[in-house]
Protein backbone atom coordinates (compact mmCIF):
# COMPACT_ATOMS: atom_id res chain seq x y z
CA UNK A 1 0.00 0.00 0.00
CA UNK A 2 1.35 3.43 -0.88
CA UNK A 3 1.56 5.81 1.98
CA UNK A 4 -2.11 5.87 3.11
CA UNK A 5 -3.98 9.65 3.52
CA UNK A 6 -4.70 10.94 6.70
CA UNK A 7 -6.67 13.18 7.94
CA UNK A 8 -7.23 14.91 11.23
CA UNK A 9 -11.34 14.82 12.67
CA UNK A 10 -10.57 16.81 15.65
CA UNK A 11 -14.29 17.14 16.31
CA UNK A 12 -14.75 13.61 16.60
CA UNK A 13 -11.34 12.98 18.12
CA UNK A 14 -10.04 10.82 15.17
CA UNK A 15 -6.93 10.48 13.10
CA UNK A 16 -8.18 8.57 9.76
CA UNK A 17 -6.16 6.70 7.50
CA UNK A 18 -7.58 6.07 3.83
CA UNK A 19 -6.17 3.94 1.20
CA UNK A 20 -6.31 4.40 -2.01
CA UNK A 21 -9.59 4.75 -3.45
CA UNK A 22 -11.18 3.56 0.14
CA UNK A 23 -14.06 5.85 0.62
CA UNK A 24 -13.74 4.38 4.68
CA UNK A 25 -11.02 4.37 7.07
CA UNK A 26 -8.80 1.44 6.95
CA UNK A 27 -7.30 2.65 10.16
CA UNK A 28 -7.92 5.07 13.25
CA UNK A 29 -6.05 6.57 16.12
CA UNK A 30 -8.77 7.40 18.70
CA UNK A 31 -7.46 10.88 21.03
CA UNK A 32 -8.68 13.87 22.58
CA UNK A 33 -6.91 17.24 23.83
CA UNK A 34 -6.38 17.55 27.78
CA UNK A 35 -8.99 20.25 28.60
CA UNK A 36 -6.07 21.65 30.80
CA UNK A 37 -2.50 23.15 29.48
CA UNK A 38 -0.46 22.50 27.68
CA UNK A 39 -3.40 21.02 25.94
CA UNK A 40 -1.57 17.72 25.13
CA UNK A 41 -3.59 15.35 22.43
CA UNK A 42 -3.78 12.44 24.24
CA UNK A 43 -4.07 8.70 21.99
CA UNK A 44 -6.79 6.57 23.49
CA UNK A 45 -6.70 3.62 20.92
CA UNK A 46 -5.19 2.38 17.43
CA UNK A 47 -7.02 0.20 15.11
CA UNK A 48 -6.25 -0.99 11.64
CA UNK A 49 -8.76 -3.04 9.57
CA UNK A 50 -7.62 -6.45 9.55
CA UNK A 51 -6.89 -7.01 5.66
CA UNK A 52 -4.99 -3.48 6.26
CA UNK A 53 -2.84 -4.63 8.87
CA UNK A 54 0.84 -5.15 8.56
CA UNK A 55 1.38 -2.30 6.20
CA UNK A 56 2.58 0.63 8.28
CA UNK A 57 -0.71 2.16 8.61
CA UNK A 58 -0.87 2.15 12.15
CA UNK A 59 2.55 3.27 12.89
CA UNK A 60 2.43 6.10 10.10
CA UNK A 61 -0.95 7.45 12.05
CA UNK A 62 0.61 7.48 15.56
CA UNK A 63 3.85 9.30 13.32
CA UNK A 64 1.38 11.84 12.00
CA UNK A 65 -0.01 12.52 16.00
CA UNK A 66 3.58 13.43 16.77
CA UNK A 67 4.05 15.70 14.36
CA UNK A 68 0.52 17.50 14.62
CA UNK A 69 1.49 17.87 18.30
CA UNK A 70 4.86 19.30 17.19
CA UNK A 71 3.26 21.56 14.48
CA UNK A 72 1.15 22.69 18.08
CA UNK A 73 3.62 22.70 20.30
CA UNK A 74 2.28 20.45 22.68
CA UNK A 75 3.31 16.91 24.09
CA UNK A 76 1.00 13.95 22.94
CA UNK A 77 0.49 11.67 26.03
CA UNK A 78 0.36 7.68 24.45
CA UNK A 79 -2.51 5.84 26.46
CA UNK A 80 -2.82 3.54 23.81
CA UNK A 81 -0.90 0.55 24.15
CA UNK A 82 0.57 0.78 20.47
CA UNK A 83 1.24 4.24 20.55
CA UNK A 84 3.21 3.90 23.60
CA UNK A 85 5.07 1.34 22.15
CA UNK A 86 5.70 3.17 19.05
CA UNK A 87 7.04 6.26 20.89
CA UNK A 88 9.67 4.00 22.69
CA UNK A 89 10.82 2.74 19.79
CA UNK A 90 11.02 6.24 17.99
CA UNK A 91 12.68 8.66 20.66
CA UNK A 92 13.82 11.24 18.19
CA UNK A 93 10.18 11.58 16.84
CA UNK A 94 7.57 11.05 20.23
CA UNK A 95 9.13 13.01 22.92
CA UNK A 96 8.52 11.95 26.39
CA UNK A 97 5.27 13.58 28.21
CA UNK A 98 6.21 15.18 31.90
CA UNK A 99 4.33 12.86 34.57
CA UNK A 100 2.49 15.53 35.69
CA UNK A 101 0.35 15.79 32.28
CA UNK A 102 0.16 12.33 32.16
CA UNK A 103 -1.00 12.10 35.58
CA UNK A 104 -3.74 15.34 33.06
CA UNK A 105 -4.70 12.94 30.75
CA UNK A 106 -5.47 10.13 33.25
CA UNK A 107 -7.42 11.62 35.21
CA UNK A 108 -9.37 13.36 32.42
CA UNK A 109 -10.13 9.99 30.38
CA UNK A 110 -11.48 8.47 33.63
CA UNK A 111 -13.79 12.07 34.60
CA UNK A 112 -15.33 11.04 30.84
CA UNK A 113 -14.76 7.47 29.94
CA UNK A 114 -17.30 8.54 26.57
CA UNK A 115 -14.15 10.03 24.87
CA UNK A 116 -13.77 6.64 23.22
């Protein structure tokens, strides 16, 4: 698959990947901003359809998080299991969040466990 399109539904908290041609998502990173500053976009969950899977999609969204969050100058705090591991294995692109906004983003995705 060639580099997929993605596009950023910050109303609906969702980073969308398209394929070619696919009028659907084939994959999602699920996130919201912490209502408090730095206003850090927090990732909630990363899903890739299954025949998608394996072909960078998910990794390329949770790339594309980073570097909205750069382009905003704010830290992205990775809740998602996937995303987490992605930014461990990518230090020079997913700088690390300061515990006290991750301590933020907890607290704010269990005040409103609807955000995903």
């Amino acid at each position: 698959m060639a580099d997929p399109l993605i596009r950023d539904d910050r109303a609906n908290g969702r980073l969308e990947a398209f394929g070619e041609g696919a009028p659907a998502p084939v994959g999602v990173v699920v996130y919201f901003v912490l209502d408090a500053a730095p206003h850090a976009l927090v990732a909630v969950h990363t899903v890739v359809e299954e025949e998608h899977e394996g072909k960078g999609i998910a990794g390329a969204l949770v790339r594309e998080l980073y570097a909205t969050a750069a382009r905003e100058g704010v830290p992205v705090v990775p809740l998602c299991s996937y995303a987490a591991k992605w930014a461990e294995r990518h230090p020079d692109e997913a700088p690390v969040p300061s515990d006290e906004v991750v301590r933020a983003a907890k607290e704010q995705l269990r005040a409103t466990p609807d955000l995903w």
